[in-house]
N, C-alpha and C. Protein backbone atom coordinates (compact mmCIF):
# COMPACT_ATOMS: atom_id res chain seq x y z
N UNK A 1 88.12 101.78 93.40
CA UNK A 1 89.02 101.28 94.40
C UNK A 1 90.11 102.26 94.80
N UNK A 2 90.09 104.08 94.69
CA UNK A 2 91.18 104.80 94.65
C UNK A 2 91.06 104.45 96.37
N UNK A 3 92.15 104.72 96.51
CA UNK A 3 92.69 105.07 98.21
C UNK A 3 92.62 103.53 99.27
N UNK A 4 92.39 102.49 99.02
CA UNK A 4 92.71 101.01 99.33
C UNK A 4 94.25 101.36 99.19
N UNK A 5 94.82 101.09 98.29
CA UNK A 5 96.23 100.60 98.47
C UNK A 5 96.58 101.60 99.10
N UNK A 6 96.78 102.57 99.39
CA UNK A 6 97.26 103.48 100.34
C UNK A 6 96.79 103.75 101.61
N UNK A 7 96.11 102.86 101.87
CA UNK A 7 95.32 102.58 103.27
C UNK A 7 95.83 101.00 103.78
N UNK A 8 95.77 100.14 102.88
CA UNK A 8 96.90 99.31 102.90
C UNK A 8 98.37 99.24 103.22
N UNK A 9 98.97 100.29 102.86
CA UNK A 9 100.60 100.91 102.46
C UNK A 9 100.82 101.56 104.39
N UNK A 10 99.73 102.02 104.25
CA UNK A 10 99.26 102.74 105.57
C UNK A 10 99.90 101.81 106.82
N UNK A 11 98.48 100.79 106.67
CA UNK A 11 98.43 99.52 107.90
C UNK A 11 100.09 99.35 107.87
N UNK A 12 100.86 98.99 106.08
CA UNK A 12 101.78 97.97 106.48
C UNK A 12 102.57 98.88 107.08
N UNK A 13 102.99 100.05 106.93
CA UNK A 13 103.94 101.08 107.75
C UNK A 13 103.85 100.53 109.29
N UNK A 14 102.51 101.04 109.68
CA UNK A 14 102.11 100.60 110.83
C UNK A 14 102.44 99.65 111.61
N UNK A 15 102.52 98.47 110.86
CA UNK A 15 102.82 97.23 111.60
C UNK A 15 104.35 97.35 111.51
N UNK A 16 105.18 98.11 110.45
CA UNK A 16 106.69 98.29 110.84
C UNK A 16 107.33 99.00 111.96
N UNK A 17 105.98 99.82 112.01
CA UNK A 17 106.62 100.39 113.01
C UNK A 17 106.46 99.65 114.97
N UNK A 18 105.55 98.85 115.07
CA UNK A 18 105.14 98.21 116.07
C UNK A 18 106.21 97.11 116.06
N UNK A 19 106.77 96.56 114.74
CA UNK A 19 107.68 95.60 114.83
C UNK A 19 109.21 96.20 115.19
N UNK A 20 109.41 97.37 115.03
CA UNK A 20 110.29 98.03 115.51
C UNK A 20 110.36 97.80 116.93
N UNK A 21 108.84 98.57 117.41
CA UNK A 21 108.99 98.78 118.86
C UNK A 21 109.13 97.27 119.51
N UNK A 22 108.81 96.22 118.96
CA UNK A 22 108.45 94.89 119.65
C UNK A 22 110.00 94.70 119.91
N UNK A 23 110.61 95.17 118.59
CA UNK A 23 112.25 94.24 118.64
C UNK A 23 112.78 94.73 119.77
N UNK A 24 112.31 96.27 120.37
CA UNK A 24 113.77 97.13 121.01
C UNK A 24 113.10 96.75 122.71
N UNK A 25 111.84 95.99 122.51
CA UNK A 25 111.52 95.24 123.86
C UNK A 25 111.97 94.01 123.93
N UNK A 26 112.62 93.27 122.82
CA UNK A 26 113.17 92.04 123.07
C UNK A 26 114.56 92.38 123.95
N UNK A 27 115.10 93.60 122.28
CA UNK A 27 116.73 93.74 123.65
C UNK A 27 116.78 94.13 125.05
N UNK A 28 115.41 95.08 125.11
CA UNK A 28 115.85 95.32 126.53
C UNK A 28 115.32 94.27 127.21
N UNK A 29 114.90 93.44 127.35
CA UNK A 29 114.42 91.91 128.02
C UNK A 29 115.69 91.46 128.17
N UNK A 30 115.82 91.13 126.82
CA UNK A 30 117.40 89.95 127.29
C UNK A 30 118.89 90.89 128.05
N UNK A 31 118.48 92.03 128.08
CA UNK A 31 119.42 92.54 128.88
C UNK A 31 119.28 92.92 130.37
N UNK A 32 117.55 93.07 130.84
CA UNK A 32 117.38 92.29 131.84
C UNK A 32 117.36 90.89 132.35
N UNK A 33 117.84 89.99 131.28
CA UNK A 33 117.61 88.45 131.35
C UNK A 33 116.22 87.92 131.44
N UNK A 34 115.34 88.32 131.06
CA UNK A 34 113.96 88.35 130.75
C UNK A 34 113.75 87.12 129.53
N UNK A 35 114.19 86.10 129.32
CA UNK A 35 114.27 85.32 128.16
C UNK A 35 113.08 84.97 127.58
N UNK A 36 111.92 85.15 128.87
CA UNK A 36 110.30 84.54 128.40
C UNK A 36 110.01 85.77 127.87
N UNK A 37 109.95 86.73 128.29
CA UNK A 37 109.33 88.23 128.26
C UNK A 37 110.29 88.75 126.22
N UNK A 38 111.62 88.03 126.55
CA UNK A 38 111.75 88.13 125.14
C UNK A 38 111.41 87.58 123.90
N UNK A 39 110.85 86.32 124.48
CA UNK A 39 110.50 85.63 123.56
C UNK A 39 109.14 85.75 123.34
N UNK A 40 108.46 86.52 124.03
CA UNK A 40 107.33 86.71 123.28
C UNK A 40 107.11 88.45 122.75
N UNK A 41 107.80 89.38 123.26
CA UNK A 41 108.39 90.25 122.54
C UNK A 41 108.58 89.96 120.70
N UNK A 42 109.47 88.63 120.41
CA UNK A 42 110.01 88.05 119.65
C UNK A 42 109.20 87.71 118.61
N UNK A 43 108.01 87.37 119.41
CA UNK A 43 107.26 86.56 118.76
C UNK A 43 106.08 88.05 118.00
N UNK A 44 106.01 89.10 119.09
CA UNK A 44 105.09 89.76 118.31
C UNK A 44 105.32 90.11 116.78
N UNK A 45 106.91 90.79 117.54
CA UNK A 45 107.58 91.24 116.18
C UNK A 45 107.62 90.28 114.98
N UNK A 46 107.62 89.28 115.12
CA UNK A 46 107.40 88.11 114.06
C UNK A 46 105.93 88.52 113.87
N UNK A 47 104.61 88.23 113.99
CA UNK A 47 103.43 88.28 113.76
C UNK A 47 102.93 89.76 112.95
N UNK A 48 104.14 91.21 113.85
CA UNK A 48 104.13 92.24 112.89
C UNK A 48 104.53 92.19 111.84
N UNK A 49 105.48 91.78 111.67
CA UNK A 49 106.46 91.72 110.44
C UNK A 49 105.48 91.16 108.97
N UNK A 50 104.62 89.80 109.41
CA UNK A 50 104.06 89.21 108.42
C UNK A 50 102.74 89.90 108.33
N UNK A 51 102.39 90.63 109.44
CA UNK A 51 101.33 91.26 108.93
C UNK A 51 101.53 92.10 108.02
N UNK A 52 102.46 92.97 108.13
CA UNK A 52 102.80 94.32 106.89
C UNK A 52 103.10 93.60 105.67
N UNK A 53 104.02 92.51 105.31
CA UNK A 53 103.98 91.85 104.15
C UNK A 53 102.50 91.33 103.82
N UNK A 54 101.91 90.79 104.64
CA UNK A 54 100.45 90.60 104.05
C UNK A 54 99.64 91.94 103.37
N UNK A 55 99.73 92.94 104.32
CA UNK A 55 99.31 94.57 103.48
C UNK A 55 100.23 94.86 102.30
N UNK A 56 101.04 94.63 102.50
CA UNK A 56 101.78 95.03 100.85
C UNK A 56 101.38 93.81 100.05
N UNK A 57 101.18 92.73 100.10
CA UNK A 57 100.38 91.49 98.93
C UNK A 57 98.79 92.03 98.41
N UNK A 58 98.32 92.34 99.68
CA UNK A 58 97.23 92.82 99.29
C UNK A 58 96.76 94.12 98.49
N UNK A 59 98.19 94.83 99.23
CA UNK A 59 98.07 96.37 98.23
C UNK A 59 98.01 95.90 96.82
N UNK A 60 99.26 95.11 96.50
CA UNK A 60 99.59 94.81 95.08
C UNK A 60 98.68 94.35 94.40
N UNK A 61 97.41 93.20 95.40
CA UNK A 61 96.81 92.58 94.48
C UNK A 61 95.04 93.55 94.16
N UNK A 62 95.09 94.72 95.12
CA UNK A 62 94.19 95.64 94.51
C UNK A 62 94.49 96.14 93.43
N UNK A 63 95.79 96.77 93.30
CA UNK A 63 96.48 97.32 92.70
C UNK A 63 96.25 97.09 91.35
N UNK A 64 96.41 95.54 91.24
CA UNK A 64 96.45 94.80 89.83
C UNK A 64 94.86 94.56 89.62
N UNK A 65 94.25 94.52 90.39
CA UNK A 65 92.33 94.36 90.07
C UNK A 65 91.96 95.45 89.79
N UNK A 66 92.41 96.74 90.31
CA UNK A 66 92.18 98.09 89.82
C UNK A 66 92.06 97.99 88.33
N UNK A 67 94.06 97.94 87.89
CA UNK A 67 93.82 97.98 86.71
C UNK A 67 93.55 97.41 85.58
N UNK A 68 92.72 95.98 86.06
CA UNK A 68 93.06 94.95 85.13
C UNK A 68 90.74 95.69 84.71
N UNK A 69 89.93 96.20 85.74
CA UNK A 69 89.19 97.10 85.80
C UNK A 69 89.18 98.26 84.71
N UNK A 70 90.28 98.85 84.56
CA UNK A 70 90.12 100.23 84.47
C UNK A 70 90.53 99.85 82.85
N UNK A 71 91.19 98.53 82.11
CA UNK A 71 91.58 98.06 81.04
C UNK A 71 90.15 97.67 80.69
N UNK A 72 89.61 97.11 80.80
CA UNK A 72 88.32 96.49 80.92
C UNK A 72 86.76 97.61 80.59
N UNK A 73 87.19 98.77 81.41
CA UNK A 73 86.12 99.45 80.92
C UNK A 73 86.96 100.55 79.64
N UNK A 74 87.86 100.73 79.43
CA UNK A 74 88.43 101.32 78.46
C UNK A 74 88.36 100.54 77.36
N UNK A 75 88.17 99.02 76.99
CA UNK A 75 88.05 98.47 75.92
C UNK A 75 86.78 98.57 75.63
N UNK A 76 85.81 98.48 76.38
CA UNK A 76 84.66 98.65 76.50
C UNK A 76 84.07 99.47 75.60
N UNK A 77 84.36 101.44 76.17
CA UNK A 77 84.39 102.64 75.78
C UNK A 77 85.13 102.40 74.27
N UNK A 78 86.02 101.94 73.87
CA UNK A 78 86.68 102.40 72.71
C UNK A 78 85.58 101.50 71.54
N UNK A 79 85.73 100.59 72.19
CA UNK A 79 84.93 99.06 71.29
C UNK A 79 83.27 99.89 70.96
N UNK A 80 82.71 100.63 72.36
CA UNK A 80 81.50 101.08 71.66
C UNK A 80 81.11 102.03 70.43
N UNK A 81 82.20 102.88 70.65
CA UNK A 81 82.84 103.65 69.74
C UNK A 81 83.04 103.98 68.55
N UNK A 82 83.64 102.83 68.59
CA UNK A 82 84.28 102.11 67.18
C UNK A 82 83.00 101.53 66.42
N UNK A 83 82.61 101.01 67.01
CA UNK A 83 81.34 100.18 66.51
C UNK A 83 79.98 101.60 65.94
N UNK A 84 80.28 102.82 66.36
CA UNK A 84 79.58 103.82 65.64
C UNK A 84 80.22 104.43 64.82
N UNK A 85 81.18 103.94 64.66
CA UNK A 85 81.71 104.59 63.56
C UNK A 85 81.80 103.51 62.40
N UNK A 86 81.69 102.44 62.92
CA UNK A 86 81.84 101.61 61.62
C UNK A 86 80.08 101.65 61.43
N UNK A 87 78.82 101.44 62.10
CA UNK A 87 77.77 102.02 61.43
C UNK A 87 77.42 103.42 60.63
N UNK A 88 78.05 104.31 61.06
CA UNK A 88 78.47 105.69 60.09
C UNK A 88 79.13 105.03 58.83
N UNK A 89 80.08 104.76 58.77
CA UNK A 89 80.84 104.28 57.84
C UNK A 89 79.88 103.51 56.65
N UNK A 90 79.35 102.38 57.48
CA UNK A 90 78.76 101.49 56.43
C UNK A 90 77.37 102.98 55.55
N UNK A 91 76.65 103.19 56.21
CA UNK A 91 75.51 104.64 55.88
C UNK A 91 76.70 105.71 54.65
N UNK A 92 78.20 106.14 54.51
CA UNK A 92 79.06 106.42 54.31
C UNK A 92 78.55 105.74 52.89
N UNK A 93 79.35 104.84 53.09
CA UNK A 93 79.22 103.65 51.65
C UNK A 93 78.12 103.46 50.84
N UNK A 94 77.01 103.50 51.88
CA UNK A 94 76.05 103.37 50.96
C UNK A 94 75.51 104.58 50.08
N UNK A 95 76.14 105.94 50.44
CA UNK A 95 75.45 106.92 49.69
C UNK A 95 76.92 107.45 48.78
N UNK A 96 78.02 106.48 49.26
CA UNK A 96 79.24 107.18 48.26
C UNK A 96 79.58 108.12 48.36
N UNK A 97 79.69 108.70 49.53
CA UNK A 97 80.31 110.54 49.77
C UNK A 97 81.40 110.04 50.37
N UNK A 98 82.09 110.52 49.23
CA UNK A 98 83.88 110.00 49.59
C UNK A 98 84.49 110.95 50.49
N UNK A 99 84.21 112.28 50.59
CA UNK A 99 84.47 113.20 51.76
C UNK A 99 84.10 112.60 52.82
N UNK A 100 82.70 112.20 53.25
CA UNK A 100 82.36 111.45 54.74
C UNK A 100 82.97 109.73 54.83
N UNK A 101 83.54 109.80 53.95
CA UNK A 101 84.06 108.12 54.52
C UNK A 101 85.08 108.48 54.64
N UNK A 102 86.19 109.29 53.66
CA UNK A 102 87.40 110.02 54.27
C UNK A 102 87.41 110.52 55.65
N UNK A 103 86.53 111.18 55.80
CA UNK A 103 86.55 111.78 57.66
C UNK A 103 86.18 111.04 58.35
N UNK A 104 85.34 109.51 57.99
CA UNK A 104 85.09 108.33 58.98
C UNK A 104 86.46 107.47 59.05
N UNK A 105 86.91 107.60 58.10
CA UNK A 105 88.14 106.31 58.08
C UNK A 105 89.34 107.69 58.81
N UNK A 106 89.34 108.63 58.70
CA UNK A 106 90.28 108.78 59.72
C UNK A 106 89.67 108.97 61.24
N UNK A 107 88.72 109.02 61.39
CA UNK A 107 88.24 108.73 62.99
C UNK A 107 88.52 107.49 63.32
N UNK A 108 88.25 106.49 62.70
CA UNK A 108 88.32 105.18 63.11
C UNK A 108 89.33 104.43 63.31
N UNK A 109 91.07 105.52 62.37
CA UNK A 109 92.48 105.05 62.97
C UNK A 109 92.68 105.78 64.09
N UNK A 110 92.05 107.05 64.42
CA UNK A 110 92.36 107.91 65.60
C UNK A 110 91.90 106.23 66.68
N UNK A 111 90.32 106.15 66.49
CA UNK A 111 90.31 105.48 67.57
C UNK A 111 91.49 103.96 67.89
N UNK A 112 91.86 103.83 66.57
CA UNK A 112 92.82 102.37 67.14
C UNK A 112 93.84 102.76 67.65
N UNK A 113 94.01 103.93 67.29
CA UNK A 113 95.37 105.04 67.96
C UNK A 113 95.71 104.89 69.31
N UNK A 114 94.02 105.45 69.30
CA UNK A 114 93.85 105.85 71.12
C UNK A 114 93.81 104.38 71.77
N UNK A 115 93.27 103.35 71.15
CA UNK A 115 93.03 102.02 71.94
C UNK A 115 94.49 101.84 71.87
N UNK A 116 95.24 101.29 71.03
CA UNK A 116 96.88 101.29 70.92
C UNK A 116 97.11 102.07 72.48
N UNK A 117 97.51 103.04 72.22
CA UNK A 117 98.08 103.90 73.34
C UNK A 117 97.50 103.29 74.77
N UNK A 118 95.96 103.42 75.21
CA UNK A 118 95.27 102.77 75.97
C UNK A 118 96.22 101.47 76.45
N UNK A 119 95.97 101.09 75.91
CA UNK A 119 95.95 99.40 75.94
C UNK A 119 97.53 98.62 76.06
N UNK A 120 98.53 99.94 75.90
CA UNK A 120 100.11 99.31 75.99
C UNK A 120 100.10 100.45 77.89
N UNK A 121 99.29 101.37 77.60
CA UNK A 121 99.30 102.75 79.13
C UNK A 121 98.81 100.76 80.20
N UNK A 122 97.77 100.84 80.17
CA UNK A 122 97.14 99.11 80.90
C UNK A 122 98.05 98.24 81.67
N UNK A 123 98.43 97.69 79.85
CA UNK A 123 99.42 96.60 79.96
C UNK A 123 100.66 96.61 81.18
N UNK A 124 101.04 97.79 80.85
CA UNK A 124 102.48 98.49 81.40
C UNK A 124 101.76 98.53 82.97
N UNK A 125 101.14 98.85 83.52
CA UNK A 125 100.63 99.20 84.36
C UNK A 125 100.27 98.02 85.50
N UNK A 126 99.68 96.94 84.41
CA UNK A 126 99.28 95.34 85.47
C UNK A 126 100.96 94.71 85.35
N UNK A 127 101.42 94.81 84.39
CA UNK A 127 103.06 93.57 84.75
C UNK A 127 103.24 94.38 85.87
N UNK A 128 103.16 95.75 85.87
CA UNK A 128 104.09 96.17 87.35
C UNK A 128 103.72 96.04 88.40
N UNK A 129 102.71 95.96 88.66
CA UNK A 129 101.44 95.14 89.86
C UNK A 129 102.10 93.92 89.93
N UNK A 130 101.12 93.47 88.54
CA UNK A 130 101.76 91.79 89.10
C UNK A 130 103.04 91.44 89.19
N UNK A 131 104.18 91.76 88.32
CA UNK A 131 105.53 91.35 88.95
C UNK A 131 105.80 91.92 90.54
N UNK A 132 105.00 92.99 91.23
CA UNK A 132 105.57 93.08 92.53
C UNK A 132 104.41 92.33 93.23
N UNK A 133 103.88 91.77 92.95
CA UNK A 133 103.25 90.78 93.54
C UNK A 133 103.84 89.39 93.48
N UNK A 134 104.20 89.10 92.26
CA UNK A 134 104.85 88.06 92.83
C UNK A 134 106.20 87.79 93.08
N UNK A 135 106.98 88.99 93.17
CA UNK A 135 108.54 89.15 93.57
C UNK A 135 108.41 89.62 94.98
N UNK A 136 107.38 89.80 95.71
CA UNK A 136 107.45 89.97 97.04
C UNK A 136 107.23 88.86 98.27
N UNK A 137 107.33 87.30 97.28
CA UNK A 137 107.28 86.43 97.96
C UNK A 137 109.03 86.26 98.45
N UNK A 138 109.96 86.38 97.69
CA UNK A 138 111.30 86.28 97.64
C UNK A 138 111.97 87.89 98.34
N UNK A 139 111.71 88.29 98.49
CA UNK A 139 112.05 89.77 98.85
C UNK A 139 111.18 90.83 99.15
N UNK A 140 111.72 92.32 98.56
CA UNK A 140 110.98 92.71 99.13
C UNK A 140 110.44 94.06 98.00
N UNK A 141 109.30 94.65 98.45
CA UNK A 141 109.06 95.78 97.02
C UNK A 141 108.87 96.98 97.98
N UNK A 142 109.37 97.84 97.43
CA UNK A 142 109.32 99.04 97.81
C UNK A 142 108.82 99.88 97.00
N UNK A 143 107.88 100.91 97.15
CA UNK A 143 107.16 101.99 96.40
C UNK A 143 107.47 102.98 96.95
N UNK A 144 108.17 103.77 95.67
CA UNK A 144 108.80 105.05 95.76
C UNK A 144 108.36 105.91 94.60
N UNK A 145 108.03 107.17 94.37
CA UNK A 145 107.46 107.51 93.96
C UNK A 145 106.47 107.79 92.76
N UNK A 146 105.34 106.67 93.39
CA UNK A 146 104.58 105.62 92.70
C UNK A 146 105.08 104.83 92.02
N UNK A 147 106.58 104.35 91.90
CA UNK A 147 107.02 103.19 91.29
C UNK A 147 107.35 102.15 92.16
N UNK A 148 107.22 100.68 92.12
CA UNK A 148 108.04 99.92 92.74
C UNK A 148 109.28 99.46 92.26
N UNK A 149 110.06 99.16 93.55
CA UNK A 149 111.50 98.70 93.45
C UNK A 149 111.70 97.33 94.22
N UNK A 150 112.19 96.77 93.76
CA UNK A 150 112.64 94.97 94.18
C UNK A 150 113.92 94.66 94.41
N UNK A 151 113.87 94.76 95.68
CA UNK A 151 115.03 94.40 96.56
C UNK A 151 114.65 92.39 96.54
N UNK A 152 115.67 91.46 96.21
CA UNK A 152 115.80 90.44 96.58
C UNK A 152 116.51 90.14 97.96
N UNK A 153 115.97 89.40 98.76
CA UNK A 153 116.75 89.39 99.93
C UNK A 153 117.44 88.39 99.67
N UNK A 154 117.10 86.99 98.90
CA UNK A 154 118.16 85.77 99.26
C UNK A 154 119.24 86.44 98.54
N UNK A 155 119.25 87.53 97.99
CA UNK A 155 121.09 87.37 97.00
C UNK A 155 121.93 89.08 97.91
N UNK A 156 120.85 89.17 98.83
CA UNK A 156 122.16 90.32 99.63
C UNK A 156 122.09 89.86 101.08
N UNK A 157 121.71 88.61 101.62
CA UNK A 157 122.20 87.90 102.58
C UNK A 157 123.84 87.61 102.46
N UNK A 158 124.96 87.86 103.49
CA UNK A 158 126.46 87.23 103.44
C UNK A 158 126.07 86.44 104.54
N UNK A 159 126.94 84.97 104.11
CA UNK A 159 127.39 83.82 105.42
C UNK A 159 126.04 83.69 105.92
C-alpha cells in the first residue's frame, strides 16, 4: 500500500486549494451583490472542504491497515523462526551438546529481542494512525514531517 496515503494527502491539498479559490469567489460575488452566485460559490467551498477531510480519514485509515499488515506479517516471520529454532533446540536436547543448546538458547532470546523491538516499532506506529483518525473528527491533524499534529478546533474557537 506504499504511496496511497500520499496520493490521498495529495487529493486533500487539492481540494484546499479549490476551497480557497471557491471562498475568494464568494467575496467577490457579495461585493458585486451576487448573493445567488455566492451562495453557491459557498456551497462549493463547503463540499471542498469535506472532501479533503474525507482524504485525510482515509489517508489515516490506510495508514493504520498498512500497519496493522506490516505487524501481521512480522509476527508471522519471527513466529516461523522461532519455531526452528525451538525444533533445533529440541534435536539439541536430545543429543546433550550443551555448546549447541547454549548457541540455540541464545538465538532464541535474540529472536524475542527482535520480536520485542518489532512489536513495540508496530504498536507505536498504529496508536498514531489510529489516534489521528479518530481526533480528526473534532479537529484537525496535520502531518509534518511524517509525524502528525492535533490541532483541536472546539477549544481555539473565541465567542
Amino acid at each position: 500500500m506504499p504511496g496511497y496515503e500520499i496520493k490521498l494527502e495529495r487529493n486533500s491539498k487539492k481540494c484546499e486549494k479549490e476551497e480557497k479559490v471557491e471562498k475568494s469567489k464568494v467575496k467577490k460575488a457579495i461585493q458585486k451583490g451576487n448573493m445567488e452566485g455566492a451562495r453557491i460559490h459557498a456551497e462549493n467551498a463547503i463540499r471542498q472542504k469535506n472532501q479533503a477531510l474525507n482524504y485525510l480519514r482515509m489517508s489515516a485509515r490506510v495508514d493504520a491497515v498498512a500497519s496493522r499488515v506490516q505487524t501481521a506479517l512480522t509476527t508471522r516471520k519471527v513466529t516461523q523462526s522461532m519455531a526452528g529454532v525451538v525444533k533445533a533446540m529440541d534435536a539439541a536436547m536430545k543429543s546433550m551438546n550443551l555448546e549447541k543448546i547454549s548457541g540455540l538458547m541464545d538465538k532464541f532470546e535474540s529472536q524475542f529481542e527482535d520480536l520485542d523491538v518489532q512489536s513495540s516499532y508496530m504498536e507505536n506506529a498504529m496508536s498514531q494512525t489510529t489516534t489521528t483518525n479518530i481526533g480528526i473528527e473534532s479537529g484537525v491533524a496535520i502531518r509534518t514531517s511524517g509525524q502528525y499534529r492535533y490541532i483541536n478546533c472546539s477549544e481555539s474557537r473565541t465567542g
